[in-house]
C-alpha atoms as a PDB file:
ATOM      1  CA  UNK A   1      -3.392   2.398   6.205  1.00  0.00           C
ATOM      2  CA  UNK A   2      -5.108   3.793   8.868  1.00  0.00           C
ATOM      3  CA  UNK A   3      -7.812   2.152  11.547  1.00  0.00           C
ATOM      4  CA  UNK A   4     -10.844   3.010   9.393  1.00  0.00           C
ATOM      5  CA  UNK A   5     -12.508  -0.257   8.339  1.00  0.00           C
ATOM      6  CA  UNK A   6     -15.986  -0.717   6.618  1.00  0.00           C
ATOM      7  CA  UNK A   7     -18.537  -0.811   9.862  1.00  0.00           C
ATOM      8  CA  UNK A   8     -21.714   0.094   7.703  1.00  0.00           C
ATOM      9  CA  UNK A   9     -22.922   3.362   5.811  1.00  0.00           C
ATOM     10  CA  UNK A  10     -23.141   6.479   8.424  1.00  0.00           C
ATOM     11  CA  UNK A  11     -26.477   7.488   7.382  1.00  0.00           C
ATOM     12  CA  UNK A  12     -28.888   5.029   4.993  1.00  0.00           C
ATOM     13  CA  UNK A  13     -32.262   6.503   5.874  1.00  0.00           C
ATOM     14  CA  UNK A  14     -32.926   9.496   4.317  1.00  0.00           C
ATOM     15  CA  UNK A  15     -34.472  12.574   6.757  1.00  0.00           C
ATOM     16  CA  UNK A  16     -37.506  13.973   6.514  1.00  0.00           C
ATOM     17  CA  UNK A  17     -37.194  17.003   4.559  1.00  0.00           C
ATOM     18  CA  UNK A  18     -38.062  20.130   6.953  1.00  0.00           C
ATOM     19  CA  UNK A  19     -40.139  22.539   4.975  1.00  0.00           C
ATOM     20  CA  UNK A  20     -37.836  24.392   4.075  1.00  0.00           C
ATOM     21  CA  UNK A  21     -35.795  21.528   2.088  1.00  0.00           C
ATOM     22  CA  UNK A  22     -38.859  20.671   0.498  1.00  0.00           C
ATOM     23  CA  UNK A  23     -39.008  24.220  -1.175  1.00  0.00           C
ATOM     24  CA  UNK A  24     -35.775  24.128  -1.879  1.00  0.00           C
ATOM     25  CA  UNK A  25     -36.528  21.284  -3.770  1.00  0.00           C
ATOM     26  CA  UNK A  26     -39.163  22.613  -6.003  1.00  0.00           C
ATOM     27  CA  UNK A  27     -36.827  25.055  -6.968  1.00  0.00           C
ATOM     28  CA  UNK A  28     -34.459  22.902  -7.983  1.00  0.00           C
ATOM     29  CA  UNK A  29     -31.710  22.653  -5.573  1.00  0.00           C
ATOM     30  CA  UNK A  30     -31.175  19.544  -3.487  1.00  0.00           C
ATOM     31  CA  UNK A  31     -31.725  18.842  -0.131  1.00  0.00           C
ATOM     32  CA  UNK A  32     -29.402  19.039   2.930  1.00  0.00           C
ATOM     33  CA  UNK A  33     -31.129  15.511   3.875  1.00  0.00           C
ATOM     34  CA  UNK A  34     -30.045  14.014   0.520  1.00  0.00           C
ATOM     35  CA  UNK A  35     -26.292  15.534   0.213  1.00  0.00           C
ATOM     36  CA  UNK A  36     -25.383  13.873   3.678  1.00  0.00           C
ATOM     37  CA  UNK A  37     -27.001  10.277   2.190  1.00  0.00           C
ATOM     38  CA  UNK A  38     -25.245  10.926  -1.305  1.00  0.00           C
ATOM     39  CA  UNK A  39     -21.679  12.054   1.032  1.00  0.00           C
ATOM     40  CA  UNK A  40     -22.200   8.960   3.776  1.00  0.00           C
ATOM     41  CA  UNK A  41     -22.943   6.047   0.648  1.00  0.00           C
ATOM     42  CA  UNK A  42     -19.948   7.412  -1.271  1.00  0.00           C
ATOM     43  CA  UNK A  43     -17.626   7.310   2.257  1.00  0.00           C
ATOM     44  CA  UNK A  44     -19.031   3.688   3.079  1.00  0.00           C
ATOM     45  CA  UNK A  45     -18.035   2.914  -0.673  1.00  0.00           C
ATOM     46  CA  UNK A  46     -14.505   4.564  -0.280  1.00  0.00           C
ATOM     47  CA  UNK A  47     -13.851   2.553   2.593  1.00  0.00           C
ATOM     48  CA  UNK A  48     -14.990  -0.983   1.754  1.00  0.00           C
ATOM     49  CA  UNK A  49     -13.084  -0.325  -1.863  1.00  0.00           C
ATOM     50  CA  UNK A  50      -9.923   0.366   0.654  1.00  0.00           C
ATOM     51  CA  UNK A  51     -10.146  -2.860   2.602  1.00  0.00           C
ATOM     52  CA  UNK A  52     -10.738  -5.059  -0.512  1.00  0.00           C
ATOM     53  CA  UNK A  53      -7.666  -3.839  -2.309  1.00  0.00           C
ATOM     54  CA  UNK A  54      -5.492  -3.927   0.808  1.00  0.00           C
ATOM     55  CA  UNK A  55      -7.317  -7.669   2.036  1.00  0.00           C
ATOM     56  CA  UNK A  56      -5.862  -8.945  -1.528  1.00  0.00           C
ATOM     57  CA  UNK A  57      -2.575  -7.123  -1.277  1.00  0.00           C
ATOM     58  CA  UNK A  58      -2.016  -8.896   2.416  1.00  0.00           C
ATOM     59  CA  UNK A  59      -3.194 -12.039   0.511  1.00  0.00           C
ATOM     60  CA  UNK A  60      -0.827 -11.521  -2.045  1.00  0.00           C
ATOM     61  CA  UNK A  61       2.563 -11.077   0.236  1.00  0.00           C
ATOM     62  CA  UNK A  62       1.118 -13.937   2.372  1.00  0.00           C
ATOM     63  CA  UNK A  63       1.333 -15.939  -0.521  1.00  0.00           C
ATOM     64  CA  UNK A  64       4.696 -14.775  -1.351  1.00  0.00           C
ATOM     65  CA  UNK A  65       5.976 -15.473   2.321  1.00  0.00           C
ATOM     66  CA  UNK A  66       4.570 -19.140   2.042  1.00  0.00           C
ATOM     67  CA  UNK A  67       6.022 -19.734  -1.319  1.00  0.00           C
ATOM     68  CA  UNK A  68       9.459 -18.764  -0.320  1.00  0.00           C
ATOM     69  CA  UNK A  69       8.927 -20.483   3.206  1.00  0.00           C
ATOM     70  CA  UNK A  70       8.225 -23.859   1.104  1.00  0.00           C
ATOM     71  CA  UNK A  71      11.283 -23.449  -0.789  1.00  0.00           C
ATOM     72  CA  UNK A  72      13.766 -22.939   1.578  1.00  0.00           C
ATOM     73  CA  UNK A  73      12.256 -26.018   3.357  1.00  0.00           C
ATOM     74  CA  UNK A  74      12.700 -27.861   0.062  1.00  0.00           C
ATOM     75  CA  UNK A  75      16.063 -26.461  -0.743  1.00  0.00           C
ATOM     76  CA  UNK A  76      17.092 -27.653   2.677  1.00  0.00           C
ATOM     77  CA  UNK A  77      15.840 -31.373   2.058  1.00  0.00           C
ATOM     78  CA  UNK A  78      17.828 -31.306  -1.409  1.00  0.00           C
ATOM     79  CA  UNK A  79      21.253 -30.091   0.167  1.00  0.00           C
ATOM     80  CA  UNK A  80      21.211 -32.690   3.097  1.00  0.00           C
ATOM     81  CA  UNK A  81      20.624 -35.304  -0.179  1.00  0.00           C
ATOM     82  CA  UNK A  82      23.284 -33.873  -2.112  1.00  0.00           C
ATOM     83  CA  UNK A  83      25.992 -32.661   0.213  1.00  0.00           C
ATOM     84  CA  UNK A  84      25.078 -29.297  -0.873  1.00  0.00           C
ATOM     85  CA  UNK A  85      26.518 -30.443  -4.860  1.00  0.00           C
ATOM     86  CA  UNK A  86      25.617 -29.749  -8.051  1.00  0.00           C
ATOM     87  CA  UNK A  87      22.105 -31.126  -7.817  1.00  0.00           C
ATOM     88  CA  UNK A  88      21.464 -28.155  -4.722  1.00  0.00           C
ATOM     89  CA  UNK A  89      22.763 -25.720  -7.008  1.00  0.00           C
ATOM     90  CA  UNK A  90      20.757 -26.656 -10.316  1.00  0.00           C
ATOM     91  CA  UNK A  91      17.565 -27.023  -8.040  1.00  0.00           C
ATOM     92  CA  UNK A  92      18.260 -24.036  -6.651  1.00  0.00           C
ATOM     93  CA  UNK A  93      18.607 -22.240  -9.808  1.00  0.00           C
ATOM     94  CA  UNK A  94      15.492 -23.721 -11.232  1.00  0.00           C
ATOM     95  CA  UNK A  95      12.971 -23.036  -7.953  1.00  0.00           C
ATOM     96  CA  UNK A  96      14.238 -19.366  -6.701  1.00  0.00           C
ATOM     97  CA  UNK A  97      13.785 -17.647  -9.719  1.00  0.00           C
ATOM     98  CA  UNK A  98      10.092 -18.699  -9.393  1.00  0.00           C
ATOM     99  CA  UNK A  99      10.040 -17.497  -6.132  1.00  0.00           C
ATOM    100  CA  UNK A 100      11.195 -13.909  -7.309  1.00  0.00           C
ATOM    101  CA  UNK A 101       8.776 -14.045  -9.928  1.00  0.00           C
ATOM    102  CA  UNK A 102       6.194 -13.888  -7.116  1.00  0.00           C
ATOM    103  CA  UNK A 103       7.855 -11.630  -5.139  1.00  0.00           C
ATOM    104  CA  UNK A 104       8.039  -8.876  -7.616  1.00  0.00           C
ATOM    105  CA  UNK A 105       4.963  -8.991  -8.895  1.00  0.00           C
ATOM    106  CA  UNK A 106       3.694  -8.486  -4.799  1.00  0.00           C
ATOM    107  CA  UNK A 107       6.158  -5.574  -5.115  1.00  0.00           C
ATOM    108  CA  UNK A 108       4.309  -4.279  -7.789  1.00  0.00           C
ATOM    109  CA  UNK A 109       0.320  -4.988  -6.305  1.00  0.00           C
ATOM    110  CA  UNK A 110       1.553  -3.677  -3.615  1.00  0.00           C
ATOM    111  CA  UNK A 111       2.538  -0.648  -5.011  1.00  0.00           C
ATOM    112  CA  UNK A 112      -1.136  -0.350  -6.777  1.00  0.00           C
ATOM    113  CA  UNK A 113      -2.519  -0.931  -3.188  1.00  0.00           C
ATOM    114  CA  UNK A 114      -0.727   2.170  -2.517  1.00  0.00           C
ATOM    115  CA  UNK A 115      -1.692   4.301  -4.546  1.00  0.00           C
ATOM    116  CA  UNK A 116      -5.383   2.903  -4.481  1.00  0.00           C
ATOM    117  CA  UNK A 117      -4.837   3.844  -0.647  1.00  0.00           C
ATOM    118  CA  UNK A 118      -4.247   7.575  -1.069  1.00  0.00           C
ATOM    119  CA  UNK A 119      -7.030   8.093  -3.699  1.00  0.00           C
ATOM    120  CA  UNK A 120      -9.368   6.632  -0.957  1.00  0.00           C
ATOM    121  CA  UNK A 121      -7.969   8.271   1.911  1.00  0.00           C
ATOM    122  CA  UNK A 122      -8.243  11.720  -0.605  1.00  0.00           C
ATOM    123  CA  UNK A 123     -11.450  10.948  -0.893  1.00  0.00           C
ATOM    124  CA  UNK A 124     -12.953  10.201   2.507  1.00  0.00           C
ATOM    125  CA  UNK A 125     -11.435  13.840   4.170  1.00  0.00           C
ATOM    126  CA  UNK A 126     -13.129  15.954   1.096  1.00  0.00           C
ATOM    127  CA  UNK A 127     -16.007  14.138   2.284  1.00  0.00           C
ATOM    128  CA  UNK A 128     -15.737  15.070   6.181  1.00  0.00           C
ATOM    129  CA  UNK A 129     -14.533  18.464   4.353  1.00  0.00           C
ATOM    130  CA  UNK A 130     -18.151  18.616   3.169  1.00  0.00           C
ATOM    131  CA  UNK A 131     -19.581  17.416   6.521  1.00  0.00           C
ATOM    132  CA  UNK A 132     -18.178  20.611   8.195  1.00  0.00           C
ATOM    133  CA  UNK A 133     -19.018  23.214   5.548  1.00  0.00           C
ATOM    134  CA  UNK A 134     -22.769  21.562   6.423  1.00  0.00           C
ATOM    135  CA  UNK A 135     -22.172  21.436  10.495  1.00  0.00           C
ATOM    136  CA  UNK A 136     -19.063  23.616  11.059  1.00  0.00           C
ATOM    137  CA  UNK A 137     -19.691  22.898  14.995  1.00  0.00           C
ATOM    138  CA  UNK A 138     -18.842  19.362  14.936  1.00  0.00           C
ATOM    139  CA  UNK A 139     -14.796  20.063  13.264  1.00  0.00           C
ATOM    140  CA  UNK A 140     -14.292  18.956  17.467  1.00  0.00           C
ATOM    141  CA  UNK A 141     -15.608  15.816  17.334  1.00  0.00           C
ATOM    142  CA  UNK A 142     -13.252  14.939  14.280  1.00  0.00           C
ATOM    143  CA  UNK A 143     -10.362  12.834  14.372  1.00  0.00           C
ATOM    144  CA  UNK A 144      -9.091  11.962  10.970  1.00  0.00           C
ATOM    145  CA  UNK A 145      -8.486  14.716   8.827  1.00  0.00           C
ATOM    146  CA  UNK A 146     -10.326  16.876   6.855  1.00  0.00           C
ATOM    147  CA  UNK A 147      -8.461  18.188   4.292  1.00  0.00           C
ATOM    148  CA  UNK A 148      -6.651  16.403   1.255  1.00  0.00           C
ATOM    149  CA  UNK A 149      -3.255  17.985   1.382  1.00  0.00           C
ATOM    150  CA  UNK A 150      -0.339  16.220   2.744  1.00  0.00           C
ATOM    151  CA  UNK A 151      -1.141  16.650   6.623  1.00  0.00           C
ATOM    152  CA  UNK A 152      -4.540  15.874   6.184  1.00  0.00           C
ATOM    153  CA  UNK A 153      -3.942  12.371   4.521  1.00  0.00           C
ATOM    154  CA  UNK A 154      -1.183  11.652   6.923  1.00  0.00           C
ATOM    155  CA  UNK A 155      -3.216  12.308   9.923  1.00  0.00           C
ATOM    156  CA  UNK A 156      -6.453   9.662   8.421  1.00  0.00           C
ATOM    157  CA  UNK A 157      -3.307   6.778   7.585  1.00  0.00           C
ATOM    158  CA  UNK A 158      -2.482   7.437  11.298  1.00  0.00           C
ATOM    159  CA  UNK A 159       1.255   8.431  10.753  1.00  0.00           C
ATOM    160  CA  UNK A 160       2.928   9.992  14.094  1.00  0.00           C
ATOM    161  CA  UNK A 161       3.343  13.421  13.160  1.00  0.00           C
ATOM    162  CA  UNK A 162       7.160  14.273  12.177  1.00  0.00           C
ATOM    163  CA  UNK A 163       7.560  10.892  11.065  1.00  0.00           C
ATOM    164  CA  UNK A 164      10.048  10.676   8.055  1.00  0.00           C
ATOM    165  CA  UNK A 165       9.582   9.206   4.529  1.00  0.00           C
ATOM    166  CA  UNK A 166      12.557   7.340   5.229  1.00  0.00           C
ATOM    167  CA  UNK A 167      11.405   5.919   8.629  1.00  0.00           C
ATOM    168  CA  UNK A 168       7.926   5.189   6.898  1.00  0.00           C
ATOM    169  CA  UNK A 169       9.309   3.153   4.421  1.00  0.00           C
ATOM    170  CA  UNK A 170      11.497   1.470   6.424  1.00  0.00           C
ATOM    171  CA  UNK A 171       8.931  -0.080   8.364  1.00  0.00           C
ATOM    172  CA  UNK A 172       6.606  -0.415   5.146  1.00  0.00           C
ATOM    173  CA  UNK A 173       5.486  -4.252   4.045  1.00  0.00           C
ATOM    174  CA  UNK A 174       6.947  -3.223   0.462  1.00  0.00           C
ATOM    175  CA  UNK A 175      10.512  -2.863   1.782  1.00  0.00           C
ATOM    176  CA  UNK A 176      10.566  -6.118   3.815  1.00  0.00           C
ATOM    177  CA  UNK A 177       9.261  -7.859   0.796  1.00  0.00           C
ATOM    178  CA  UNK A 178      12.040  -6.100  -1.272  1.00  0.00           C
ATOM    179  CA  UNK A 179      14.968  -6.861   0.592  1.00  0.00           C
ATOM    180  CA  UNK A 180      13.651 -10.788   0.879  1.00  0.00           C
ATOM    181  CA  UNK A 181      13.779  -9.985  -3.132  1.00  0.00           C
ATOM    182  CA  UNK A 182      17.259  -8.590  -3.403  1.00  0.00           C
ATOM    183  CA  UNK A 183      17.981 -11.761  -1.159  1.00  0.00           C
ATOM    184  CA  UNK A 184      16.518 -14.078  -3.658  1.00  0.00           C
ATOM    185  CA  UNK A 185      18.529 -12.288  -6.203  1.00  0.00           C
ATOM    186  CA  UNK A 186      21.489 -12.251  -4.879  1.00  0.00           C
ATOM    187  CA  UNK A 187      21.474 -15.859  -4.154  1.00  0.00           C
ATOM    188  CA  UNK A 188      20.305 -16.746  -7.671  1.00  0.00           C
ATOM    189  CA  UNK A 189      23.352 -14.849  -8.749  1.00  0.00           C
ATOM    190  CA  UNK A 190      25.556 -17.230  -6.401  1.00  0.00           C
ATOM    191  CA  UNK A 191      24.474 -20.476  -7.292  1.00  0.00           C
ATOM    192  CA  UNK A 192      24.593 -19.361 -10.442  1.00  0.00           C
ATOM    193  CA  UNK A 193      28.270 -18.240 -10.564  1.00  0.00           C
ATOM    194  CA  UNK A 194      29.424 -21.566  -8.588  1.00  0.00           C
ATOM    195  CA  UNK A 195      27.459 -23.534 -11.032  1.00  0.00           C
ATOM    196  CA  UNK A 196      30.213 -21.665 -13.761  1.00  0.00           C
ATOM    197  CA  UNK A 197      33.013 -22.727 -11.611  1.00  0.00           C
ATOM    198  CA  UNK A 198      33.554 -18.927 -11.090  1.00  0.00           C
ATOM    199  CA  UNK A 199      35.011 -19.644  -7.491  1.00  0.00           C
ATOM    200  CA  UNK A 200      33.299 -18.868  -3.610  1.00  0.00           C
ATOM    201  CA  UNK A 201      34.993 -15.121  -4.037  1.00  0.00           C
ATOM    202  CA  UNK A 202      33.536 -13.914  -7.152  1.00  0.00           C
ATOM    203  CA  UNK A 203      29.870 -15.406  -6.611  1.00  0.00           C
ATOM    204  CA  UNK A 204      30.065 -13.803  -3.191  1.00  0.00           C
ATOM    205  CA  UNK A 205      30.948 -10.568  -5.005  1.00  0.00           C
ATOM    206  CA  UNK A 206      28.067 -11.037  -7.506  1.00  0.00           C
ATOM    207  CA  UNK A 207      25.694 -11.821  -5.083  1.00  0.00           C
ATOM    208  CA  UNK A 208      26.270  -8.643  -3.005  1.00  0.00           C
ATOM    209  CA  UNK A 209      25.787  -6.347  -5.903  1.00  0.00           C
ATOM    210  CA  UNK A 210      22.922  -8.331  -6.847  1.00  0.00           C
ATOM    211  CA  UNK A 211      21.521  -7.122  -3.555  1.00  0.00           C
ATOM    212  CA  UNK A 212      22.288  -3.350  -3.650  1.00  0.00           C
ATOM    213  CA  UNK A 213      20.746  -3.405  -7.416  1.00  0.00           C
ATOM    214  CA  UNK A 214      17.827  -5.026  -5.978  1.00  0.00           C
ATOM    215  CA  UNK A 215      17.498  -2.593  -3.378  1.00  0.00           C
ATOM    216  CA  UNK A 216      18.861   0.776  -5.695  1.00  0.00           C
ATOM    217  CA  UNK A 217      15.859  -0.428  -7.905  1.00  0.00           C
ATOM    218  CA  UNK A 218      13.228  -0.987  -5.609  1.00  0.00           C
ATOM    219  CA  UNK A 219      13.942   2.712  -4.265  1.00  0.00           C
ATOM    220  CA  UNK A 220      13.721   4.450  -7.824  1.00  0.00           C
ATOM    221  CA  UNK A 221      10.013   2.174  -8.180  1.00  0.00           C
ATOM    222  CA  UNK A 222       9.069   3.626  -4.707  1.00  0.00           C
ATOM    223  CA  UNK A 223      10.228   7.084  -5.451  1.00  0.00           C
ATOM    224  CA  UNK A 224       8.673   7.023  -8.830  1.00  0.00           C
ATOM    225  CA  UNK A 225       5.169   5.763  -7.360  1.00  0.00           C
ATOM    226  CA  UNK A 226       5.310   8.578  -4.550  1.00  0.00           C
ATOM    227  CA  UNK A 227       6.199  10.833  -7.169  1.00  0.00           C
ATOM    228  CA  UNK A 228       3.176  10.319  -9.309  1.00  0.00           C
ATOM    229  CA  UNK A 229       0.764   9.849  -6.553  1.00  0.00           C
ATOM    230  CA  UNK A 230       1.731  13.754  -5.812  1.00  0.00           C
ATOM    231  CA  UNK A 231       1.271  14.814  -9.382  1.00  0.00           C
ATOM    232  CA  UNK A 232      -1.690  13.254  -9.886  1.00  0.00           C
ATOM    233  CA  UNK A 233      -3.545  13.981  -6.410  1.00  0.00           C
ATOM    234  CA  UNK A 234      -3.602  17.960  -6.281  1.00  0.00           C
ATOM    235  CA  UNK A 235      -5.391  18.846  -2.942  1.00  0.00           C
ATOM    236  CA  UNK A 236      -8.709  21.425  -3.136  1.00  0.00           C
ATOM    237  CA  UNK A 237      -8.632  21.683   1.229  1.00  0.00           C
ATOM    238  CA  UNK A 238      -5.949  22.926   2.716  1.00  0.00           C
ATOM    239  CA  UNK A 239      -5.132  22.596   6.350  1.00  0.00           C
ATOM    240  CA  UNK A 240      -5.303  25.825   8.082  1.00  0.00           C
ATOM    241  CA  UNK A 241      -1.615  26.440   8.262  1.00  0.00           C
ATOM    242  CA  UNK A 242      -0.770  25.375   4.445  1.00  0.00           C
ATOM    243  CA  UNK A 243      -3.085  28.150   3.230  1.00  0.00           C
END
């Protein structure tokens, strides 16, 4: 995301035509007055659409965090009660894999959020793209970008230029919630092999490829996602060095 948020439409009230616009009017072409209200109502709209989605993906991971805050609290009350016996282990196995439930599917809204991000962000620089084909003298006032190519919609999510996919996703909320995930799954996958009587070595075992499955498949979703956001978002402005 970057530090735009929804202050307000840029322009509401229309101009008075000059008289020029207003001849250009009767012959059919639309004023310069009335492109910059249609361009400002649409940007206003891009953004507030932008804050909604990502104020309900927030909500949603906040959720998450409290549900799987509650449990461990819960799971921590039922070990001290049970010396950490069977009745920890079949309570864990019945309240965890609720817990992932949640977390996935804020994996997957998140994901959404994403990609409802980057048509938004898309949007808003082909709209300050217009803005300087109308006032070419103000490109120096400009700080997000203006075109919809790769550098443009990094530079309007604020990314520190030379910044790696890798590093971004590190420090994404989609990767923290997927390794608390592959957590949850791993540890389902250990109480569930002690419950067997499979012994401490082999539910450690499970429960560590549990974890780098969780993670493997949580990069292949992220990939994928990236990977059709590009196909599907084919830039028209160019920054100056990309063509």
């Amino acid at each position: 995301m970057s530090f735009e948020r929804p202050i307000g439409p840029g322009v509401e009230a229309a101009v008075a035509p000059s008289p020029a616009e207003v001849q250009g009017l009767a012959d059919g072409e639309v004023p310069t007055s009335a492109k910059l209200q249609i361009l400002s109502t649409e940007h206003y709209s891009l953004m507030s659409s932008r804050a909604l989605a990502w104020n309900e993906a927030f909500s949603r991971a906040g959720m998450f965090l409290s549900t799987l805050s509650g449990s461990i609290v819960a799971l921590a009350l039922v070990a001290q009660a049970s010396e950490f016996g069977e009745g920890f282990r079949v309570f864990g196995l019945v309240i965890l894999p609720v817990v992932l439930l949640v977390g996935i599917g804020t994996v997957l809204r998140m994901g959404v959020a994403n990609y409802h991000d980057a048509l938004c962000v898309v949007g808003m620089n082909r709209i300050r793209a217009a803005y300087l084909e109308m006032a070419p003298d103000l490109e120096r006032y400009f700080v997000m970008g203006t075109t919809d190519d790769e550098r443009g919609v990094s530079n309007t999510m604020a990314t520190p230029p030379g910044t790696s996919l890798f590093v971004q996703m590190f420090g994404s909320t989609p990767m923290l919630l997927s390794v608390l995930n592959s957590i949850l799954f791993g540890a389902i996958l250990w109480l569930l092999a002690l419950q067997l009587g499979m012994g401490t070595v082999i539910a450690i075992a499970l429960a560590v490829v549990a974890f780098i499955t969780g993670m493997l498949a949580f990069l292949w979703f992220a990939r994928a996602q990236i990977g059709h956001a590009h196909a599907q978002l084919e830039p028209r402005f160019l920054s100056r060095s990309d063509g």
